[in-house]
C-alpha atoms as a PDB file:
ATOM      1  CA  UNK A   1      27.726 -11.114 -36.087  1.00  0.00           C
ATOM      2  CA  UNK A   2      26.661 -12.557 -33.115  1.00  0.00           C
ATOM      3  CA  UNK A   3      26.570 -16.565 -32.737  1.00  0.00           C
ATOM      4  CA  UNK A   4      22.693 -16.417 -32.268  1.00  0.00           C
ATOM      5  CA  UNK A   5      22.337 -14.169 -34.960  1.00  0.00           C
ATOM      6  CA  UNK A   6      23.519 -17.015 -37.509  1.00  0.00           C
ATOM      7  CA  UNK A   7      20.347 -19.095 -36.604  1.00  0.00           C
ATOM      8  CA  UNK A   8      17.884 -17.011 -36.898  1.00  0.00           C
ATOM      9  CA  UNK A   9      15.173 -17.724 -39.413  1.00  0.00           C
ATOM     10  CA  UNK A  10      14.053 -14.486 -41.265  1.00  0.00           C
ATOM     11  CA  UNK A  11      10.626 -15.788 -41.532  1.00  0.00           C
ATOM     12  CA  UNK A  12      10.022 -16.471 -38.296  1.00  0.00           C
ATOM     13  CA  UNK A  13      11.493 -12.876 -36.862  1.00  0.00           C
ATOM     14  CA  UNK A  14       8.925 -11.426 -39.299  1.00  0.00           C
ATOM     15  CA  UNK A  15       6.367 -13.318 -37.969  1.00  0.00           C
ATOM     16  CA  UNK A  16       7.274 -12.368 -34.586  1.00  0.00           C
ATOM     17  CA  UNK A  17       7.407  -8.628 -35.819  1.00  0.00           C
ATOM     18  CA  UNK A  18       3.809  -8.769 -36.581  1.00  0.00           C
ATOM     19  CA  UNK A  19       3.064  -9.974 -33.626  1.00  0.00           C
ATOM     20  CA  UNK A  20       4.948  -7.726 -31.215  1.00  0.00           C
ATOM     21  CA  UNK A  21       3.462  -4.724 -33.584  1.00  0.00           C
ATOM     22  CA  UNK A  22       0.357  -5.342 -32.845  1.00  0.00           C
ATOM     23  CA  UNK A  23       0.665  -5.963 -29.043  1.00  0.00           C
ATOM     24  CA  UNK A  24       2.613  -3.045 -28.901  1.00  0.00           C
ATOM     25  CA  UNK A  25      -1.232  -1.224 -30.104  1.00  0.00           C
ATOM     26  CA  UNK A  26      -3.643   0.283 -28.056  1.00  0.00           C
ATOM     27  CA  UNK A  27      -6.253  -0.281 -30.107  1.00  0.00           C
ATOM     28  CA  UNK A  28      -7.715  -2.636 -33.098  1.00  0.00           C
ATOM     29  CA  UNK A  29      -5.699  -2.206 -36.290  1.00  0.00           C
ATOM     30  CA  UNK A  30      -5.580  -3.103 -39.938  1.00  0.00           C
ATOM     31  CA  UNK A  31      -3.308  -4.514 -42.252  1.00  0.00           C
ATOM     32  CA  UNK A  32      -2.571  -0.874 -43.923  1.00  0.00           C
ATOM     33  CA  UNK A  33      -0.936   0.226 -40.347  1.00  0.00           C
ATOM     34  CA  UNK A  34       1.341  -3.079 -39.763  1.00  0.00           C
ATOM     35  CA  UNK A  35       2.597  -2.580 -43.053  1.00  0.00           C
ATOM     36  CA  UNK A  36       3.479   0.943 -42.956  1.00  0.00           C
ATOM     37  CA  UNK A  37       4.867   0.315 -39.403  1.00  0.00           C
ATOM     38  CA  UNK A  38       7.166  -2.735 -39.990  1.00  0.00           C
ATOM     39  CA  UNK A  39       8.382  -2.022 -43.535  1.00  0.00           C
ATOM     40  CA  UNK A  40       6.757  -5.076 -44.792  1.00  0.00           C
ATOM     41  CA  UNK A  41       4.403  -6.057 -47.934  1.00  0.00           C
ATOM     42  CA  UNK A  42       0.607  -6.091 -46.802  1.00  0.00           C
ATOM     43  CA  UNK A  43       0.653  -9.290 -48.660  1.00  0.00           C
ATOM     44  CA  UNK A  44       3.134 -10.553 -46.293  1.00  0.00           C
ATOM     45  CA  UNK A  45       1.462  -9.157 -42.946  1.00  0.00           C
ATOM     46  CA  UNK A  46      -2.011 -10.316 -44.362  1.00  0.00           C
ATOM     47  CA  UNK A  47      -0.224 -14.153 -44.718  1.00  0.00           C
ATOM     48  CA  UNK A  48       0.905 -13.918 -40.994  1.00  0.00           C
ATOM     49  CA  UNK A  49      -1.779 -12.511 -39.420  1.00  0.00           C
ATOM     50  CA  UNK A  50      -3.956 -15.614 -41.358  1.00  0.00           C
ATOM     51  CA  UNK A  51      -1.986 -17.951 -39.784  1.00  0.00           C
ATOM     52  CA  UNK A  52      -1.805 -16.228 -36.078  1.00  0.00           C
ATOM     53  CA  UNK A  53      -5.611 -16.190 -36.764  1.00  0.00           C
ATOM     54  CA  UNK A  54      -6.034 -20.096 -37.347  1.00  0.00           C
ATOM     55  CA  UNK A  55      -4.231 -20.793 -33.990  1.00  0.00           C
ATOM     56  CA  UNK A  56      -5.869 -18.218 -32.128  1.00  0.00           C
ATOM     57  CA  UNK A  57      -2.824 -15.897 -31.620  1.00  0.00           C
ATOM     58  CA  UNK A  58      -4.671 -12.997 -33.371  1.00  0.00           C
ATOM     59  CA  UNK A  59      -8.981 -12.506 -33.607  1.00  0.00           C
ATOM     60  CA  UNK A  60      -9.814 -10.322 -36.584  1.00  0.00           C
ATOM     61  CA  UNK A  61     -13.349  -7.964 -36.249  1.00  0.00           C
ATOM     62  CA  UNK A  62     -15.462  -8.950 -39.452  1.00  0.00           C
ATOM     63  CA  UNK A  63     -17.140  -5.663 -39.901  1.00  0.00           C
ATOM     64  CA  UNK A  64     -14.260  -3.482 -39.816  1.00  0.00           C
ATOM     65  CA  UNK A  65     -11.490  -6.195 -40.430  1.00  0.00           C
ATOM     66  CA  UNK A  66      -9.310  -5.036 -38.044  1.00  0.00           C
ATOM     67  CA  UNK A  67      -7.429  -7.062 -36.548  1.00  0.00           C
ATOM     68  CA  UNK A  68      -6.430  -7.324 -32.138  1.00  0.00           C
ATOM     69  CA  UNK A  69      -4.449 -10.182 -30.232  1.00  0.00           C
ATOM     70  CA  UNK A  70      -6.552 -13.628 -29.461  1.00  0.00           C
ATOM     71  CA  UNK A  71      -6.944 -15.406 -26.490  1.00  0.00           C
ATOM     72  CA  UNK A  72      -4.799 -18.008 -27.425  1.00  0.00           C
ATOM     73  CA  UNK A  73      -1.780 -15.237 -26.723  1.00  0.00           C
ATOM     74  CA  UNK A  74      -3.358 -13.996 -23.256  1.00  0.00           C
ATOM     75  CA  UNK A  75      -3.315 -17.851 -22.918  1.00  0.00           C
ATOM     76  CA  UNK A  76       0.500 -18.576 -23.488  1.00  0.00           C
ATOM     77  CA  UNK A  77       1.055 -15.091 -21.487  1.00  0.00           C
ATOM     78  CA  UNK A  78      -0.577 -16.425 -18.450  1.00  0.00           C
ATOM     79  CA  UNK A  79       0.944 -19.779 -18.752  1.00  0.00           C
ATOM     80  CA  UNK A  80       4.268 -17.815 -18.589  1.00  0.00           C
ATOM     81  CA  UNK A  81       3.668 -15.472 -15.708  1.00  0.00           C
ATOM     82  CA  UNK A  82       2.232 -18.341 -13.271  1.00  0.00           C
ATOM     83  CA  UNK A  83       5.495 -20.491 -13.780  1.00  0.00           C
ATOM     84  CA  UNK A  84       8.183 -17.237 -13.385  1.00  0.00           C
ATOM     85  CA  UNK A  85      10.274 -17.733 -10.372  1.00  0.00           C
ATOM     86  CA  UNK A  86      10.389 -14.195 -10.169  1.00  0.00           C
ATOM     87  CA  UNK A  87       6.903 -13.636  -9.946  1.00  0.00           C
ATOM     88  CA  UNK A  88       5.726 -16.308  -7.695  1.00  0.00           C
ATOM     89  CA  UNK A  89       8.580 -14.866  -4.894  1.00  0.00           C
ATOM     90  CA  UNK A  90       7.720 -11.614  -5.307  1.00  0.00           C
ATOM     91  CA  UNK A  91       3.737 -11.538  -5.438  1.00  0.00           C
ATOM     92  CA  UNK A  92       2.820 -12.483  -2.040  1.00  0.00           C
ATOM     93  CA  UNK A  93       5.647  -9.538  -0.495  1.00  0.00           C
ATOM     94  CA  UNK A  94       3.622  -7.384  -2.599  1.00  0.00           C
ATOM     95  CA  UNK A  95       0.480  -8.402  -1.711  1.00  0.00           C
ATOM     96  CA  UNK A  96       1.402  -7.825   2.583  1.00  0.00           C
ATOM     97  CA  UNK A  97       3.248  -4.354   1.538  1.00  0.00           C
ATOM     98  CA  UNK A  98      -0.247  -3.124   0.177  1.00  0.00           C
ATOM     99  CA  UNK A  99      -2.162  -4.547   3.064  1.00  0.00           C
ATOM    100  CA  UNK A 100       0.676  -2.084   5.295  1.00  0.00           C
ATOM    101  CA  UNK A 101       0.768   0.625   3.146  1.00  0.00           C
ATOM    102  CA  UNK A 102      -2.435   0.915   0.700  1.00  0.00           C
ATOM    103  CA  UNK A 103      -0.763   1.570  -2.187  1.00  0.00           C
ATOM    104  CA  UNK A 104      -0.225   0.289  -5.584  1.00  0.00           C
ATOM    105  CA  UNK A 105       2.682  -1.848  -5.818  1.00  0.00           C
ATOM    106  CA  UNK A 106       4.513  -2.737  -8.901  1.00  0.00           C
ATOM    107  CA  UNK A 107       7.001  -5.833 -10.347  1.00  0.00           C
ATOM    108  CA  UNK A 108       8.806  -4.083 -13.460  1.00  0.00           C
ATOM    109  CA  UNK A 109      11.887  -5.788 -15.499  1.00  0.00           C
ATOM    110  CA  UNK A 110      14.132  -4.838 -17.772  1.00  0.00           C
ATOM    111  CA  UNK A 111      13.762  -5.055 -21.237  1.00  0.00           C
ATOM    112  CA  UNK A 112      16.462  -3.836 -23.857  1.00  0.00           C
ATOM    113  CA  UNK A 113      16.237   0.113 -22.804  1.00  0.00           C
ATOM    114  CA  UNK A 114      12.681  -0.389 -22.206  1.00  0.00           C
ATOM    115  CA  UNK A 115      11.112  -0.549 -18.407  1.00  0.00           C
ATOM    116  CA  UNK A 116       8.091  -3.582 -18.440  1.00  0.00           C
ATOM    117  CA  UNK A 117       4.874  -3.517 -15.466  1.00  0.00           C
ATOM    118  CA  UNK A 118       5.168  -6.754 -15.400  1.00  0.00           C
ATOM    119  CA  UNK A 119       2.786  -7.384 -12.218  1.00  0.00           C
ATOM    120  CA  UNK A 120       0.916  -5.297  -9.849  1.00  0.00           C
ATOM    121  CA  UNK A 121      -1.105  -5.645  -6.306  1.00  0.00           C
ATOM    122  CA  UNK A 122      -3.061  -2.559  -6.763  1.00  0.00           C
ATOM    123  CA  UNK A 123      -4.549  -0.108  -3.846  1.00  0.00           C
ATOM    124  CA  UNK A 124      -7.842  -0.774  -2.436  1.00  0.00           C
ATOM    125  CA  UNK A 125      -8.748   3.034  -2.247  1.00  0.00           C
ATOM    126  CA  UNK A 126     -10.879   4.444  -4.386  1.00  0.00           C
ATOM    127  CA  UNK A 127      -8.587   6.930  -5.585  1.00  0.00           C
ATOM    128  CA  UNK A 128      -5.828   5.133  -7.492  1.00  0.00           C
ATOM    129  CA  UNK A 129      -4.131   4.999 -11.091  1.00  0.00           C
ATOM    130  CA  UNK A 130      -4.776   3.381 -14.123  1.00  0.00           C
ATOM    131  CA  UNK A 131      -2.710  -0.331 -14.303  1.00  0.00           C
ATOM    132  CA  UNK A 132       0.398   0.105 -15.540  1.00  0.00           C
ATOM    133  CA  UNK A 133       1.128  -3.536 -16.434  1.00  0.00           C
ATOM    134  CA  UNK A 134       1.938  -4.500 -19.965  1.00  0.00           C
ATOM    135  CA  UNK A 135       2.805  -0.763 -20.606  1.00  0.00           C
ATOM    136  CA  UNK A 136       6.651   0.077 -21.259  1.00  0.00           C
ATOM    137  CA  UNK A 137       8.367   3.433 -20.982  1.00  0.00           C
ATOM    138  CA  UNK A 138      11.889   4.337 -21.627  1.00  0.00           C
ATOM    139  CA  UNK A 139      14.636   3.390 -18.872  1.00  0.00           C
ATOM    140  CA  UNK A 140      15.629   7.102 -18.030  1.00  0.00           C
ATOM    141  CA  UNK A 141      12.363   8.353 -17.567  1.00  0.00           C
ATOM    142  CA  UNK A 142      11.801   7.192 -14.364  1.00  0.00           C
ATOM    143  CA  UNK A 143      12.631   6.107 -10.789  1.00  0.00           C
ATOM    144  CA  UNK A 144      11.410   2.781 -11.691  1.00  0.00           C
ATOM    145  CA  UNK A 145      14.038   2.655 -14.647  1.00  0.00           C
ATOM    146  CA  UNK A 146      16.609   4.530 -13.123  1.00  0.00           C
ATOM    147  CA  UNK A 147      16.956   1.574 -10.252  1.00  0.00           C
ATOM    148  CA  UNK A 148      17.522  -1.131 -12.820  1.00  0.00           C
ATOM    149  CA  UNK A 149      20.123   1.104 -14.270  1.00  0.00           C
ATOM    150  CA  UNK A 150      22.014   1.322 -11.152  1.00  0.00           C
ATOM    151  CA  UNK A 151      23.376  -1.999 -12.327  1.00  0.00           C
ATOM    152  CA  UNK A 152      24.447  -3.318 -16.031  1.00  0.00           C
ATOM    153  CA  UNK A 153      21.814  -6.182 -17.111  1.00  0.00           C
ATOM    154  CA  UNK A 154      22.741  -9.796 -16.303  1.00  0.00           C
ATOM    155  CA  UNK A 155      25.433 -11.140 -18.075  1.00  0.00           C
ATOM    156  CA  UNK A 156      26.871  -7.844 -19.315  1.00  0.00           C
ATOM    157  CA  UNK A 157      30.651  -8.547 -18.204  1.00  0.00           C
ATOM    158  CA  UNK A 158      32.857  -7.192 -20.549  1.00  0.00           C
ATOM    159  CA  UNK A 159      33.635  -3.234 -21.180  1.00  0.00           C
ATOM    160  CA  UNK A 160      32.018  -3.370 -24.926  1.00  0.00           C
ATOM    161  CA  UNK A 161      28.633  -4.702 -23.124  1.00  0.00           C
ATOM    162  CA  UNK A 162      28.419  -2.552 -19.936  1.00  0.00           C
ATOM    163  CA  UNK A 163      29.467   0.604 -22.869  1.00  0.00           C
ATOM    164  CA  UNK A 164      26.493  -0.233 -25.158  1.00  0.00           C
ATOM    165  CA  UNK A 165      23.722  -0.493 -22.505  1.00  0.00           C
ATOM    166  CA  UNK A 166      25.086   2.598 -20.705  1.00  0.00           C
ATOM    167  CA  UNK A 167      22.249   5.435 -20.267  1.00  0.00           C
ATOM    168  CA  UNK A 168      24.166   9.004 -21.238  1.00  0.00           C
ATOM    169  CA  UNK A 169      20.744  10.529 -20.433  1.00  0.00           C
ATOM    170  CA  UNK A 170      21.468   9.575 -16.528  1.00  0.00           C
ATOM    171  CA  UNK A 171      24.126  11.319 -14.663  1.00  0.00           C
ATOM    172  CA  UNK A 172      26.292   8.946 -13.321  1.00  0.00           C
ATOM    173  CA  UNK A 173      26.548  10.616 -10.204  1.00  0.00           C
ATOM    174  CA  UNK A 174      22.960  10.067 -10.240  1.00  0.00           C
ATOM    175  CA  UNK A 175      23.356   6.711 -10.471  1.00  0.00           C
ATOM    176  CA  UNK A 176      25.653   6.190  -7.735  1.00  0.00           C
ATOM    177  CA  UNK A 177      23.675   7.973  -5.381  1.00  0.00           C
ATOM    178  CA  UNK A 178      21.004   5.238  -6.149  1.00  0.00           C
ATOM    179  CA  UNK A 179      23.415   2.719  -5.843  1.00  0.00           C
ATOM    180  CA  UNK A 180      24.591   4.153  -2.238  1.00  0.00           C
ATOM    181  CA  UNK A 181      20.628   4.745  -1.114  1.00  0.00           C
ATOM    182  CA  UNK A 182      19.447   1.636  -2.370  1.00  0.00           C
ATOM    183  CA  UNK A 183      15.610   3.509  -3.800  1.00  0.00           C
ATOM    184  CA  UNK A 184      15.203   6.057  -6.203  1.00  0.00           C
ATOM    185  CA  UNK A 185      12.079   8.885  -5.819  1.00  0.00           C
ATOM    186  CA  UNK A 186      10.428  11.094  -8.763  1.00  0.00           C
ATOM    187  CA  UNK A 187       6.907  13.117  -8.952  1.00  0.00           C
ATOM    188  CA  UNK A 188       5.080  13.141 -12.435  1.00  0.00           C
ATOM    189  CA  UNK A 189       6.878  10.479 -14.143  1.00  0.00           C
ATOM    190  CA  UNK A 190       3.387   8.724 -14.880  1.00  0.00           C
ATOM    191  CA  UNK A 191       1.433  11.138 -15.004  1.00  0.00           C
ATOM    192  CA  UNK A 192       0.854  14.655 -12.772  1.00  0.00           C
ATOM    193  CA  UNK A 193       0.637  14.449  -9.432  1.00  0.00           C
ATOM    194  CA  UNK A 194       1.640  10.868  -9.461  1.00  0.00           C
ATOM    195  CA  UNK A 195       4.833   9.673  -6.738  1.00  0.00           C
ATOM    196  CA  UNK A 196       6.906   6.827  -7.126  1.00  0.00           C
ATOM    197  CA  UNK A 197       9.491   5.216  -4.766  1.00  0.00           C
ATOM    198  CA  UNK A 198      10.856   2.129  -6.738  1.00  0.00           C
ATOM    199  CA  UNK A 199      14.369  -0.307  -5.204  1.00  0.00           C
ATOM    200  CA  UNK A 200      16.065  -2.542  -6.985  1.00  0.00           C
ATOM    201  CA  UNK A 201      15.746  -6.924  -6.499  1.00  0.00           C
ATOM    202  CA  UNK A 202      19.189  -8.397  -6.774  1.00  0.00           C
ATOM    203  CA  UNK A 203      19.860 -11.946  -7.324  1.00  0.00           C
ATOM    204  CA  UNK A 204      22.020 -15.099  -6.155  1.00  0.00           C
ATOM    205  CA  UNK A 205      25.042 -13.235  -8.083  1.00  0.00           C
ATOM    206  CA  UNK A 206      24.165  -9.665  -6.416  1.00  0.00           C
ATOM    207  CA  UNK A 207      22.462  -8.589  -9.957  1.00  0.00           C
ATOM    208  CA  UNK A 208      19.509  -6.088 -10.424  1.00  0.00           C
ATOM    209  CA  UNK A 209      17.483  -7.968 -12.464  1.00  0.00           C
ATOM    210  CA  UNK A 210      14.029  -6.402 -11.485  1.00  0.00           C
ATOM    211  CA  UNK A 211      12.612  -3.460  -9.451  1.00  0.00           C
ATOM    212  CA  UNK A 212      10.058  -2.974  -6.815  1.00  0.00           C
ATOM    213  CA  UNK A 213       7.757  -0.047  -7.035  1.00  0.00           C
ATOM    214  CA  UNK A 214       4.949   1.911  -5.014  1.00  0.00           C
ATOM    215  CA  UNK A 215       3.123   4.121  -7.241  1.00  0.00           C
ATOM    216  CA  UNK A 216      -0.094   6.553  -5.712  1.00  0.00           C
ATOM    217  CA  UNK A 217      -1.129  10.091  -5.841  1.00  0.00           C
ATOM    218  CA  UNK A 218       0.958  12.787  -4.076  1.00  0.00           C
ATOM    219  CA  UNK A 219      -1.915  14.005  -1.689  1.00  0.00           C
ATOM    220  CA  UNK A 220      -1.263  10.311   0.032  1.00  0.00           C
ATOM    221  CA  UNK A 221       2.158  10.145  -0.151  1.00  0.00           C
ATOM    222  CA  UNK A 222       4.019  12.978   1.488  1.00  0.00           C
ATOM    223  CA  UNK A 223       7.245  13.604   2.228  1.00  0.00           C
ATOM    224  CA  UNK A 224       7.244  12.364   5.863  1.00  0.00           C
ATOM    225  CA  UNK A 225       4.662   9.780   5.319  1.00  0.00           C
ATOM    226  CA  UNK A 226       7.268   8.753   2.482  1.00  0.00           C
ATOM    227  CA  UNK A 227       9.992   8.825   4.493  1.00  0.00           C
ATOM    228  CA  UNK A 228       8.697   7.365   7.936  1.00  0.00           C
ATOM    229  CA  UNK A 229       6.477   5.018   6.919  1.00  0.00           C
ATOM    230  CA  UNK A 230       6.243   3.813   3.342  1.00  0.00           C
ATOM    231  CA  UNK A 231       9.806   3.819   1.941  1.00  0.00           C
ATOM    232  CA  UNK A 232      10.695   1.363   4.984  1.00  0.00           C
ATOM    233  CA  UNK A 233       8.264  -0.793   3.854  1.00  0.00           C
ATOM    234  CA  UNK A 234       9.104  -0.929   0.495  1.00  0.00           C
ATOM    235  CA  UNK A 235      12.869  -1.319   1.052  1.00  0.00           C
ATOM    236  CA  UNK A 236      12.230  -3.838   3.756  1.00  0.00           C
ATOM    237  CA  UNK A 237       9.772  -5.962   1.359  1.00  0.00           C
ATOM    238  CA  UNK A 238      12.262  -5.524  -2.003  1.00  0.00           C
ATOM    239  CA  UNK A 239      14.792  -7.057   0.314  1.00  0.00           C
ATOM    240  CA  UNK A 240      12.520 -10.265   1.503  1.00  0.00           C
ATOM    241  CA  UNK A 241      12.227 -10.632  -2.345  1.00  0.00           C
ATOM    242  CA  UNK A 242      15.911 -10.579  -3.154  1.00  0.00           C
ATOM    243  CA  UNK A 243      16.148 -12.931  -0.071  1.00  0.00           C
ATOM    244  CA  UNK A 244      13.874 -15.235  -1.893  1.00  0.00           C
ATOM    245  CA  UNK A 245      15.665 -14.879  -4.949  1.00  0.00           C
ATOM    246  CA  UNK A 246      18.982 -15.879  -3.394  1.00  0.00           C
ATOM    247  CA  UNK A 247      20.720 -12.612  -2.535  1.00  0.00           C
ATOM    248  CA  UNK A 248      23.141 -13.029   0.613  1.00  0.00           C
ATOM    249  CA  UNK A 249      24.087  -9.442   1.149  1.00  0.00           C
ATOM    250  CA  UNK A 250      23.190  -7.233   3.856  1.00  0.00           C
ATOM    251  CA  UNK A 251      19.830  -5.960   5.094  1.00  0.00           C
ATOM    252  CA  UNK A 252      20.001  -2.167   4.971  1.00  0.00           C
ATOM    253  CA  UNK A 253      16.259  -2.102   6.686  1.00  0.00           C
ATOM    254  CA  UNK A 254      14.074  -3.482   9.417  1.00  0.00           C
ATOM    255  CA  UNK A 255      11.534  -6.264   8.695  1.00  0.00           C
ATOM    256  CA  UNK A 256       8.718  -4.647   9.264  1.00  0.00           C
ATOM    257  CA  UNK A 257       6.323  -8.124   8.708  1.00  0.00           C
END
């Protein structure tokens, strides 16, 4: 057992269960579905969600008593994102790469084997994609993954940690060649016709911990506008970023602002 493990307070990582359960929903739920979904008593869910509902964590509908996340958590959430290092380096590169390049551009993280939108500056054309942000996908699925996968997660040093978090659905030669490009490229990950070019941010210590993404229809982005035009951009601006984020190495692109 891990030393973190020993603290833990079973009531309180139900509580959080609940609540990640029904963040993790698309739509208003009831007590029935939490249940069924965590494993848990609906006496026990019903208790929880009470008491997210008194602080305004959770809102429950009073003709259908479902039940949907409260302001109070969009609160905390925003309270979060406007004080994340990350974040405040990275938004205002994305915001000049979309003003070069009018396309969507996308902050995602790791998290676990999960990929997380955590932020996007999205196109001012009319034709565009539904926000990604909040949604998570699995790590393999896409170039946006597969560039945080080019390197273990932060703090993974030993052989046992860099052996569980390894991806056997990636190649590895697929992975070095990301590694050796510095971008990764796939069509219809999120959807049909949809491109994405994603590159990895690196920290002080050289480590992916976040990735930079363009995402747009295919009609926009062809191969030579892809490769003359907007993957320069979006190399050049993920490298600003990992500039900002105190990464010393060596610029593979122009700076194009």
């Amino acid at each position: 057992m891990r030393e973190k493990d020993s603290y833990s307070i079973q009531s309180v990582e139900n509580a959080l269960n609940v609540l990640e359960a029904l963040c993790d929903e698309e739509e208003e739920v009831r007590i029935s579905r939490l249940s069924e979904k965590l494993g848990m008593n609906k006496t026990s869910v019903f208790r929880l969600l009470a008491t997210f509902e008194n602080r305004g964590y959770v809102e429950r509908e009073a003709v259908s008593g479902k039940y949907r996340l409260g302001l109070a958590a969009y609160e905390m959430a925003q309270k979060f994102l406007s004080r994340m290092g990350l974040l405040k380096k990275a938004h205002p590169v994305m915001e000049r790469l979309v003003r070069a390049c009018n396309e969507a551009i996308y902050l995602v993280v790791r998290r676990n084997d999960d990929l997380l939108f955590l932020d996007v500056v999205d196109t001012p054309l009319q034709v565009k994609i539904v926000s990604l942000v909040g949604n998570r996908y699995p790590l393999a699925t896409s170039s946006a993954g597969k560039v945080l996968l080019a390197g273990p997660p932060p703090g993974t040093d030993s052989a046992a940690d860099r052996k569980r978090h390894a991806q056997p659905e990636v190649p590895p030669e697929e992975l070095q060649k990301i590694r050796e490009n510095g971008f990764c490229i796939d069509f219809g990950s999120f959807g049909e016709g949809v491109t994405c070019l994603a590159v990895p941010l690196r920290n002080g210590h050289g480590e992916i911990i976040a990735g930079l993404c363009m995402i747009g229809p295919e009609f926009r982005m062809s191969p030579a506008q892809i490769e003359q035009e907007l993957l320069p951009h979006l190399k050049d601006a993920g490298e600003i970023i990992s500039s900002k984020l105190g990464y010393l190495g060596p610029r593979m692109s122009k700076d194009l602002y």
